[in-house]
Protein backbone atom coordinates (compact mmCIF):
# COMPACT_ATOMS: atom_id res chain seq x y z
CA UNK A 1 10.41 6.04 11.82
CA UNK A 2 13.39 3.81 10.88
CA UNK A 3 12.60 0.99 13.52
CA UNK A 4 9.46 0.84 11.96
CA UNK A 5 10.22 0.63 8.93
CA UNK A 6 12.47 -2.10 9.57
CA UNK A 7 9.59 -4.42 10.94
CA UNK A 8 7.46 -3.02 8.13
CA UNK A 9 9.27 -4.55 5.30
CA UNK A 10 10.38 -7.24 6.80
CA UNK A 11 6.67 -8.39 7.64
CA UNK A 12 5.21 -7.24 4.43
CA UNK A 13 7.63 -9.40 2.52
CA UNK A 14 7.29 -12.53 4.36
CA UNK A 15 3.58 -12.08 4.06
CA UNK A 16 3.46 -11.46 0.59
CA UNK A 17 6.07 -14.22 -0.06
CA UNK A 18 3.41 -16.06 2.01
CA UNK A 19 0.36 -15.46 -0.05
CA UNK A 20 3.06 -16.83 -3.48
CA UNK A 21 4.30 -19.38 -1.92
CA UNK A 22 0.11 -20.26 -0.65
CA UNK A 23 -0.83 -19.90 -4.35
CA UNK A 24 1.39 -22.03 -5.62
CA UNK A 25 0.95 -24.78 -3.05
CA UNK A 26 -2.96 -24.85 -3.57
CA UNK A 27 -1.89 -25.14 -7.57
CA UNK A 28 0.29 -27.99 -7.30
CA UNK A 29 -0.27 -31.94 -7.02
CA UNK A 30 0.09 -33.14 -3.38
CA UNK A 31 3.31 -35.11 -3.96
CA UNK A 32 4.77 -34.25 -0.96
CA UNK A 33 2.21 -36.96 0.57
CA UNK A 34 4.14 -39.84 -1.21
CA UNK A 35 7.44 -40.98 -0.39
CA UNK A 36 8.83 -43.72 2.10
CA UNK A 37 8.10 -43.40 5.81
CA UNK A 38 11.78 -42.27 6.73
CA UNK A 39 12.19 -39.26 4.14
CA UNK A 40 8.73 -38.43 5.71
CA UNK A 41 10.04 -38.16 9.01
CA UNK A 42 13.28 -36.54 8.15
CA UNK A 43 11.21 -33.53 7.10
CA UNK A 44 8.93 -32.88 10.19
CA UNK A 45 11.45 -30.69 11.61
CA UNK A 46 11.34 -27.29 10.13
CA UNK A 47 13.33 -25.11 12.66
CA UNK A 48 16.54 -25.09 10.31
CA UNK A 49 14.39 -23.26 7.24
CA UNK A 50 12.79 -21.14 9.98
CA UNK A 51 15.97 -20.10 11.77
CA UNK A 52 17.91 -19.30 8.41
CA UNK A 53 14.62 -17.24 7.49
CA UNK A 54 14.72 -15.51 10.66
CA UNK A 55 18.45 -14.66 10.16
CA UNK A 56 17.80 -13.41 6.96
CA UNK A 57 15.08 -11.25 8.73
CA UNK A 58 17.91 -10.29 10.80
CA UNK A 59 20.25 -9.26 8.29
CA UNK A 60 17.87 -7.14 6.61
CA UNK A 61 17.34 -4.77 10.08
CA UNK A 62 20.96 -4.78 10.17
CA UNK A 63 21.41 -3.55 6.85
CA UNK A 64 18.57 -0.63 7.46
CA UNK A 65 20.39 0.24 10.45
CA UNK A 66 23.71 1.09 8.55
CA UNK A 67 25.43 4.41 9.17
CA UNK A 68 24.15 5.55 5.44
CA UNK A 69 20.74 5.64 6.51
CA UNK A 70 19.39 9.26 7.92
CA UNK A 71 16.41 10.94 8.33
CA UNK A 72 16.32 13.97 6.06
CA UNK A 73 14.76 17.28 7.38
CA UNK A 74 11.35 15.61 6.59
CA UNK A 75 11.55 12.77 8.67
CA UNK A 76 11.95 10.05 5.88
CA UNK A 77 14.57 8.10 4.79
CA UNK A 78 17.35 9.32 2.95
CA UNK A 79 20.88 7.69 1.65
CA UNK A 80 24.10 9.61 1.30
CA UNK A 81 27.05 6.72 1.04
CA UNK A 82 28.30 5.68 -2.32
CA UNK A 83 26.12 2.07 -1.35
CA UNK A 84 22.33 3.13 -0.86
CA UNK A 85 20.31 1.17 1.46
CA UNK A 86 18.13 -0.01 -1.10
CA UNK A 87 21.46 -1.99 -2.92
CA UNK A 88 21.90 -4.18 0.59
CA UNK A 89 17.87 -4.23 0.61
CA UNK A 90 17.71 -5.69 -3.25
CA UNK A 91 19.97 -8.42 -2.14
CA UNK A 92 18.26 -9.13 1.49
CA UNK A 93 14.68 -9.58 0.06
CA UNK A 94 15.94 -12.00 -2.67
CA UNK A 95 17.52 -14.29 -0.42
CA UNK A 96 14.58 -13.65 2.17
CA UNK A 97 12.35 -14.97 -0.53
CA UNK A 98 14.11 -17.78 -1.53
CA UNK A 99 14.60 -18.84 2.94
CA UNK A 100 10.82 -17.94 2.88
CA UNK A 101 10.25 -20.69 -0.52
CA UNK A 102 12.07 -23.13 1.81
CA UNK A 103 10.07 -22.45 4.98
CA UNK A 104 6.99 -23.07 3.27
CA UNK A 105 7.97 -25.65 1.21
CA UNK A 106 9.25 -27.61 4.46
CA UNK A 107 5.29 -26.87 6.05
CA UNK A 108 3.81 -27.86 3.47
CA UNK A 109 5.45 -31.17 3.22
CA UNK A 110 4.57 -32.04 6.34
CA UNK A 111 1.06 -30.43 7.11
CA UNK A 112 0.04 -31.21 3.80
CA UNK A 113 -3.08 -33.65 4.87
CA UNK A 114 -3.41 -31.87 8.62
CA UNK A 115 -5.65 -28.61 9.15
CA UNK A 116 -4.32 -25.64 9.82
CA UNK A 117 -5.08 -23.95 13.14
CA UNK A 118 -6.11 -20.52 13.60
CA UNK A 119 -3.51 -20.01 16.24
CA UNK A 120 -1.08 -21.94 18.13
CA UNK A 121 -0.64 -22.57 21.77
CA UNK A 122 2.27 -19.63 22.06
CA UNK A 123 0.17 -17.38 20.25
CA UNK A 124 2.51 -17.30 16.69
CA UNK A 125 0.51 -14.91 14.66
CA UNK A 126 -1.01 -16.00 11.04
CA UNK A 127 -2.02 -13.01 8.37
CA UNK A 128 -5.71 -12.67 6.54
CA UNK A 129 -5.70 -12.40 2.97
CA UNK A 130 -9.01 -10.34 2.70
CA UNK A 131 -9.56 -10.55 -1.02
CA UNK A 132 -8.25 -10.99 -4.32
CA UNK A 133 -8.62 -7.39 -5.84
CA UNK A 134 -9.37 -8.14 -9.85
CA UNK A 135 -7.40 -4.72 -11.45
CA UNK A 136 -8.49 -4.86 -14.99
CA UNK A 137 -7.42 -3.01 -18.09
CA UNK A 138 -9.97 -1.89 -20.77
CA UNK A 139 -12.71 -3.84 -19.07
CA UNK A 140 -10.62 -7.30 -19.54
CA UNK A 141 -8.91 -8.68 -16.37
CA UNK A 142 -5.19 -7.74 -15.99
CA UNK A 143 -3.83 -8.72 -12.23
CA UNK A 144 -4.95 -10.13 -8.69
CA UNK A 145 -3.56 -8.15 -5.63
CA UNK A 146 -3.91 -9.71 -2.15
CA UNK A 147 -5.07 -7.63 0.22
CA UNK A 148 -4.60 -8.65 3.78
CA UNK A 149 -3.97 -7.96 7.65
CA UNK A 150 -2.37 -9.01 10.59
CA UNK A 151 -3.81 -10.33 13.87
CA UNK A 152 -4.43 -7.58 16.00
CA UNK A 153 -5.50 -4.73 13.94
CA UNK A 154 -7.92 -4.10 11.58
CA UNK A 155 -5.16 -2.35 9.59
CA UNK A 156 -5.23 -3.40 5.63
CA UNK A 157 -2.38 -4.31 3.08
CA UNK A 158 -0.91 -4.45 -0.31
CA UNK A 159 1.54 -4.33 -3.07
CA UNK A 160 1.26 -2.67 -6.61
CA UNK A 161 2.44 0.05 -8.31
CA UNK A 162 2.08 3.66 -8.19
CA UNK A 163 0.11 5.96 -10.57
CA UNK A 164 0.81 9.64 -10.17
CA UNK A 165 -2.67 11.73 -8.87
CA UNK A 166 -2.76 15.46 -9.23
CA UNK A 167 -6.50 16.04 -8.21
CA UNK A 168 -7.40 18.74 -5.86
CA UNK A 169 -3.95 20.84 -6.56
CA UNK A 170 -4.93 24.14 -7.91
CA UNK A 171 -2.83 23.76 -11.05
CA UNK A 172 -3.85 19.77 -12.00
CA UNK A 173 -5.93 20.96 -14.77
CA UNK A 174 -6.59 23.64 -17.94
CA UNK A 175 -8.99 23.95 -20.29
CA UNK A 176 -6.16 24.13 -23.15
CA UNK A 177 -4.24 20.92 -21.24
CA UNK A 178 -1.46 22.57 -19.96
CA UNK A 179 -1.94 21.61 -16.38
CA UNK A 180 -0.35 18.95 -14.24
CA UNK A 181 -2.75 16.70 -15.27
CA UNK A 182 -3.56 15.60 -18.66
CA UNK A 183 -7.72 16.97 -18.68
CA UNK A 184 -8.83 13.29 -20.20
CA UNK A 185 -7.97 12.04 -16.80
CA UNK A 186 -10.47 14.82 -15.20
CA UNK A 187 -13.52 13.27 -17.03
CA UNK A 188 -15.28 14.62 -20.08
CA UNK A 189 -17.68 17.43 -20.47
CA UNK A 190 -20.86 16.17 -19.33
CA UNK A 191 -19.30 13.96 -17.19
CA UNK A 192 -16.29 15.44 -15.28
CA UNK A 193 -15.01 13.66 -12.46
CA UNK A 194 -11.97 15.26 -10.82
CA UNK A 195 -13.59 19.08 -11.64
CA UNK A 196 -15.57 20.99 -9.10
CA UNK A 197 -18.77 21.77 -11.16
CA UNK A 198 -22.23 23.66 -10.70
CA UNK A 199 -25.87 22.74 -10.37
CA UNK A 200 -25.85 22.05 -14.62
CA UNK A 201 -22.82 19.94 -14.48
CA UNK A 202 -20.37 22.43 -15.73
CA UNK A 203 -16.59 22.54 -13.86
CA UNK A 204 -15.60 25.63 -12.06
CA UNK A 205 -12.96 27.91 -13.81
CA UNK A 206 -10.44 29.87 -11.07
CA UNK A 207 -11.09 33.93 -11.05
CA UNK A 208 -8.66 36.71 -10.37
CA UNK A 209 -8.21 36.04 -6.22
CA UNK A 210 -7.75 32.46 -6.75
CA UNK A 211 -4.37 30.30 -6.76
CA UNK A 212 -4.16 29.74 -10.75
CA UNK A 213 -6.66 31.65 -12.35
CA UNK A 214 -8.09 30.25 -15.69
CA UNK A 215 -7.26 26.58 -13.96
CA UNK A 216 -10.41 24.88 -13.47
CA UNK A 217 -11.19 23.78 -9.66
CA UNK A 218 -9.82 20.41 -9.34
CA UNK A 219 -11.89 18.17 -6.77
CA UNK A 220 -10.53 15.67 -4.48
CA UNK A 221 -13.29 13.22 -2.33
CA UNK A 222 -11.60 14.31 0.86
CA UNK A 223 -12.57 18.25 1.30
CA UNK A 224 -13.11 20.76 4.17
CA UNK A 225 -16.81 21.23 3.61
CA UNK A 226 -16.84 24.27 5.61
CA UNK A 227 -16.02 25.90 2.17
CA UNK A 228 -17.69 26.88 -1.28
CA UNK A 229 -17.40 24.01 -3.40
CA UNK A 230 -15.64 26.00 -5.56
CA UNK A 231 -13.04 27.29 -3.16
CA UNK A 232 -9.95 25.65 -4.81
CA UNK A 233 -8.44 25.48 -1.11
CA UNK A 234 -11.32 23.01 -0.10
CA UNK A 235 -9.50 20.22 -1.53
CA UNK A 236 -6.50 18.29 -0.79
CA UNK A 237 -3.67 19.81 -3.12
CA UNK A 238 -1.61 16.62 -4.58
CA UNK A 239 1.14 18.81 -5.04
CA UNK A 240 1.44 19.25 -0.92
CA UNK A 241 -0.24 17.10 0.49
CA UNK A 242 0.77 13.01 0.52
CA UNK A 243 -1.97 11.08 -0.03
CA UNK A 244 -3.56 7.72 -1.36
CA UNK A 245 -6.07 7.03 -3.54
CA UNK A 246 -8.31 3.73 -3.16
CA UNK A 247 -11.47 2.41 -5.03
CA UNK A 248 -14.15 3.53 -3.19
CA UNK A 249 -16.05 0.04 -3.34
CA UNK A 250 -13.51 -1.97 -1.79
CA UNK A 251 -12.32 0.98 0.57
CA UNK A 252 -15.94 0.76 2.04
CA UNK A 253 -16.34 -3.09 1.94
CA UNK A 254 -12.83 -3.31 4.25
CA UNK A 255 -14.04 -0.11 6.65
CA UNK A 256 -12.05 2.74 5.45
CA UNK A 257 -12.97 6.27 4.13
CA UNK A 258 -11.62 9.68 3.11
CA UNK A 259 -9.75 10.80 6.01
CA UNK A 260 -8.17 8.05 7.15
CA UNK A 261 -4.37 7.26 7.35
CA UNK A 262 -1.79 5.55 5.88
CA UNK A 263 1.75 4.33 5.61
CA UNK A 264 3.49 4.15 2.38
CA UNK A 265 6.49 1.57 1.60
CA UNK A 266 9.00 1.90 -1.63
CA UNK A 267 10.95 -1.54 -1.31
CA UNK A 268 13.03 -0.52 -4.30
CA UNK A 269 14.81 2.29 -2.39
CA UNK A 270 13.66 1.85 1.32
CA UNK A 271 11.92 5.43 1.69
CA UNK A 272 8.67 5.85 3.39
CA UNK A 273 5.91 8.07 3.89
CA UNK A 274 3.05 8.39 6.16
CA UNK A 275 -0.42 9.95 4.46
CA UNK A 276 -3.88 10.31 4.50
CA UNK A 277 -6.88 8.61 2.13
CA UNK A 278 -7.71 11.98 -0.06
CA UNK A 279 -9.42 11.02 -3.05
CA UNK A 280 -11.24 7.98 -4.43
CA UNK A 281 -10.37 5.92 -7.66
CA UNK A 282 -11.86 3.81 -10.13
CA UNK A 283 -13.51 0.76 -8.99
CA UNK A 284 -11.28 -1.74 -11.53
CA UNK A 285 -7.58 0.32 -10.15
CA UNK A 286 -5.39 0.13 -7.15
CA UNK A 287 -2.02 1.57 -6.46
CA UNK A 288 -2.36 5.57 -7.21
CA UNK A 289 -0.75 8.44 -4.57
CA UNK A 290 -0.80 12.21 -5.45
CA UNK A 291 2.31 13.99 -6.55
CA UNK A 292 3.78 14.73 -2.56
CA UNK A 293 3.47 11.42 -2.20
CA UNK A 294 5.31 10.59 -5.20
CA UNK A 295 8.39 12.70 -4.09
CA UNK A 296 8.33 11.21 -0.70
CA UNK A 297 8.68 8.33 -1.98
CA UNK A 298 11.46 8.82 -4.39
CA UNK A 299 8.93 8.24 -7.52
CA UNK A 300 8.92 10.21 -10.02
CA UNK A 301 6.17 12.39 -9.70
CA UNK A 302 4.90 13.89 -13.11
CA UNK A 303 1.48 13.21 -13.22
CA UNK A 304 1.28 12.97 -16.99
CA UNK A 305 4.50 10.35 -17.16
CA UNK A 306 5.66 9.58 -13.64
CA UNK A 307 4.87 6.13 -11.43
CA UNK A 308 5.92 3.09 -11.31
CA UNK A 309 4.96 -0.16 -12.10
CA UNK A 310 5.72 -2.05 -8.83
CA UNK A 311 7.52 -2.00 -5.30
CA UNK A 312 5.01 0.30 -3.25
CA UNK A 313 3.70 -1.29 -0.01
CA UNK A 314 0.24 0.41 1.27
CA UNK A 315 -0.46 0.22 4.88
CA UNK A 316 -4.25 1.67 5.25
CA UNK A 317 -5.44 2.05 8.83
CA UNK A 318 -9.84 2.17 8.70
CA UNK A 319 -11.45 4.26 11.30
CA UNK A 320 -8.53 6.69 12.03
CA UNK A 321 -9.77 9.33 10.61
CA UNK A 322 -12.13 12.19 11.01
CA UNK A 323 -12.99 13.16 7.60
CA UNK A 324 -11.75 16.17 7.01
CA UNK A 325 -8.28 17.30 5.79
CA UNK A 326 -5.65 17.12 7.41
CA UNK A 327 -1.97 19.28 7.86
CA UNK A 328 1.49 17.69 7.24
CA UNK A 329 2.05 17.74 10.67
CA UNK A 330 -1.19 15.85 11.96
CA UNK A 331 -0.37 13.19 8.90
CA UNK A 332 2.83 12.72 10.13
CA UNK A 333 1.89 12.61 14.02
CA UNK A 334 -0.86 10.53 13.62
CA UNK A 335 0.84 8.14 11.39
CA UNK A 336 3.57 7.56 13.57
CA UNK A 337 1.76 6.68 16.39
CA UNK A 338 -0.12 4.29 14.71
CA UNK A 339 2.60 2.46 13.02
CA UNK A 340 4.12 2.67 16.43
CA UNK A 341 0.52 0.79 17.56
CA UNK A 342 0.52 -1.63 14.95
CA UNK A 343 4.14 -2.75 14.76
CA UNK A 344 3.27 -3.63 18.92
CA UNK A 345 0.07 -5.34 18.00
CA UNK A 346 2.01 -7.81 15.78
CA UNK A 347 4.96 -10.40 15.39
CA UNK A 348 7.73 -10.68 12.89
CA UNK A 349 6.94 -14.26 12.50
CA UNK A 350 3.39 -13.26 10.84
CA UNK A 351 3.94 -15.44 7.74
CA UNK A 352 1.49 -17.78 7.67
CA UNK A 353 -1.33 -17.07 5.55
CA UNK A 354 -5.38 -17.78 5.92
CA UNK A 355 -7.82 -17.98 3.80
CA UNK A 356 -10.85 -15.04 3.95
CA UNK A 357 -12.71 -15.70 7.80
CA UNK A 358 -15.58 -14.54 6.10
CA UNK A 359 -16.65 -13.62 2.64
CA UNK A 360 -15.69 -10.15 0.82
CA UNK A 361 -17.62 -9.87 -2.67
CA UNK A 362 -14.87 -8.86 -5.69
CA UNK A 363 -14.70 -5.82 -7.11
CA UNK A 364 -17.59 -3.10 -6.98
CA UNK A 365 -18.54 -0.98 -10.18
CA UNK A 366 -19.45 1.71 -7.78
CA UNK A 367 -17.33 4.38 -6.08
């Protein structure tokens, strides 16, 4: 999976560096139309920002190629020198982003009054930001993430954080609160959300012949519905299985449903992870992977106090699916192969950023 990781940060940084560098263009005062006709000129030729950017790009496969970088038994990435990839990777994104800040600053200066087309005569490939996703915090607005995708593929990304799910693993939650989980996060009673429950409402408790009994049945969206409903092994188990968690409104409005696949990024330590969409989140949230995913990842993984803040990449992939569960092994076969698809489909000089081809409505309250 290393090669594709290597494109895979590479392109999701320039893109993201993209959609800043967009924002802050569209914010600014359109000075770089003034200035004397010679200065003007002296700027129309970008190729010296784009080469040093493409170097950089360079440096960073280099870097991700060192002899410190192994698979471990799992497939993933794994460091064992005294300098960890993600050290060389720190450095190599800054100075990416600050070649990128040039790039676009140079464009800008000179396309500034000239439309942008939607593709140029050699085919150079531009990215989609999709939508703005509004995350809020206690019903007030707290963050915009761009969510986009490439040319090519109807695969979806974006950058946040990481909040720690336990749903659907057999010990995520006890009516005392001594599960995985804290029980708050499984709803209320009368209105339990991540709890298996009955005809009135009320969530299943696990018997004698079941995984953890006295653990209530935690539920997950994705589920093999050849089973009881409170079979605790129809869910997906967090604790085994990697897999993401998206709002269900904007999962539907770009395509994508329990079932499908995924690739997950850590830029902070360069470890990856492919997965599957298991369960569905609130509508105002994005950034949340179970607790396998977690430990792929190299995130702490408590689902009471683990996460992080920022540094995850999500690659989502609509339509790939079948909706129903899925083993480790089909996860991690049918991830690779369509990383392997989508990393062919594309070019690493995606970095130029369109606005939405057609509209996408904000956030929905439903999921």
């Amino acid at each position: 999976m290393r090669r594709n990781v290597i494109s895979f940060v590479t392109i999701m940084f320039l893109w993201f560096s993209a959609v800043a560098r967009g924002e802050q263009a569209s914010a600014a005062p359109t000075s770089f139309q003034t200035g004397n006709p010679a200065s003007a000129e002296s700027e129309r030729d970008c190729s010296h920002s784009s080469d040093a950017r493409y170097e950089m790009g360079k440096t960073v496969e280099g870097h991700l190629r060192l002899p410190q970088a192994q698979r471990d038994p799992a497939g993933e990435l794994e460091t064992t020198d005294t300098v960890p990839v993600a050290a060389h990777l720190d450095q190599d994104l800054k100075m990416i982003q600050k070649k990128q800040s040039e790039l676009a600053q140079c464009v800008v200066a000179i396309d500034a009054q000239a439309p942008v087309p939607a593709q140029d005569s050699q085919g150079a490939c531009f990215g989609e930001l999709l939508m703005n996703f509004e995350m809020r915090h206690d019903g007030e607005p707290e963050q915009d993430v761009p969510i986009g995708r490439l040319p090519g593929s109807s695969a979806f990304f974006y950058q946040s954080g990481m909040t720690i799910d336990a749903d659907g693993a057999p010990n995520a939650y006890h009516p005392d609160n001594s599960g995985l989980d804290d029980l708050a996060n499984a709803g209320s009673p009368g209105r339990w959300e991540g709890l298996a429950k009955d005809d009135d409402g009320e969530p299943f408790v696990q018997g004698p012949n079941d995984p953890f009994p006295g653990y209530y049945v935690s539920a997950t969206a994705l589920s093999d519905r050849s089973k009881p409903v409170n079979d605790p092994t129809r869910y997906v188990d967090a604790s085994r299985i990697p897999f993401v968690v998206l709002p269900g409104g904007m999962a539907r409005q770009l395509g994508s449903r329990p079932g499908d696949f995924a690739v997950v990024f850590n830029l902070r330590n360069g470890k990856s992870s492919y997965a599957i969409f298991g369960d569905v989140g609130p509508y105002d949230r994005i950034g949340e992977g179970s607790v396998a995913l977690a430990e792929n990842l190299g995130i702490r993984s408590d689902a009471r106090n683990g996460g992080t803040r920022r540094g995850i990449v999500y690659l989502v992939f609509p339509g790939s699916g079948n909706g129903r569960p899925r083993t480790i092994e089909e996860i991690n076969a049918e991830g690779q192969k369509l990383i392997q698809d989508w990393e062919a489909s594309i070019s690493l000089d995606a970095c130029t950023v369109q606005q939405p081809s057609r509209s996408l409505e904000g956030n929905s309250t439903s999921n």
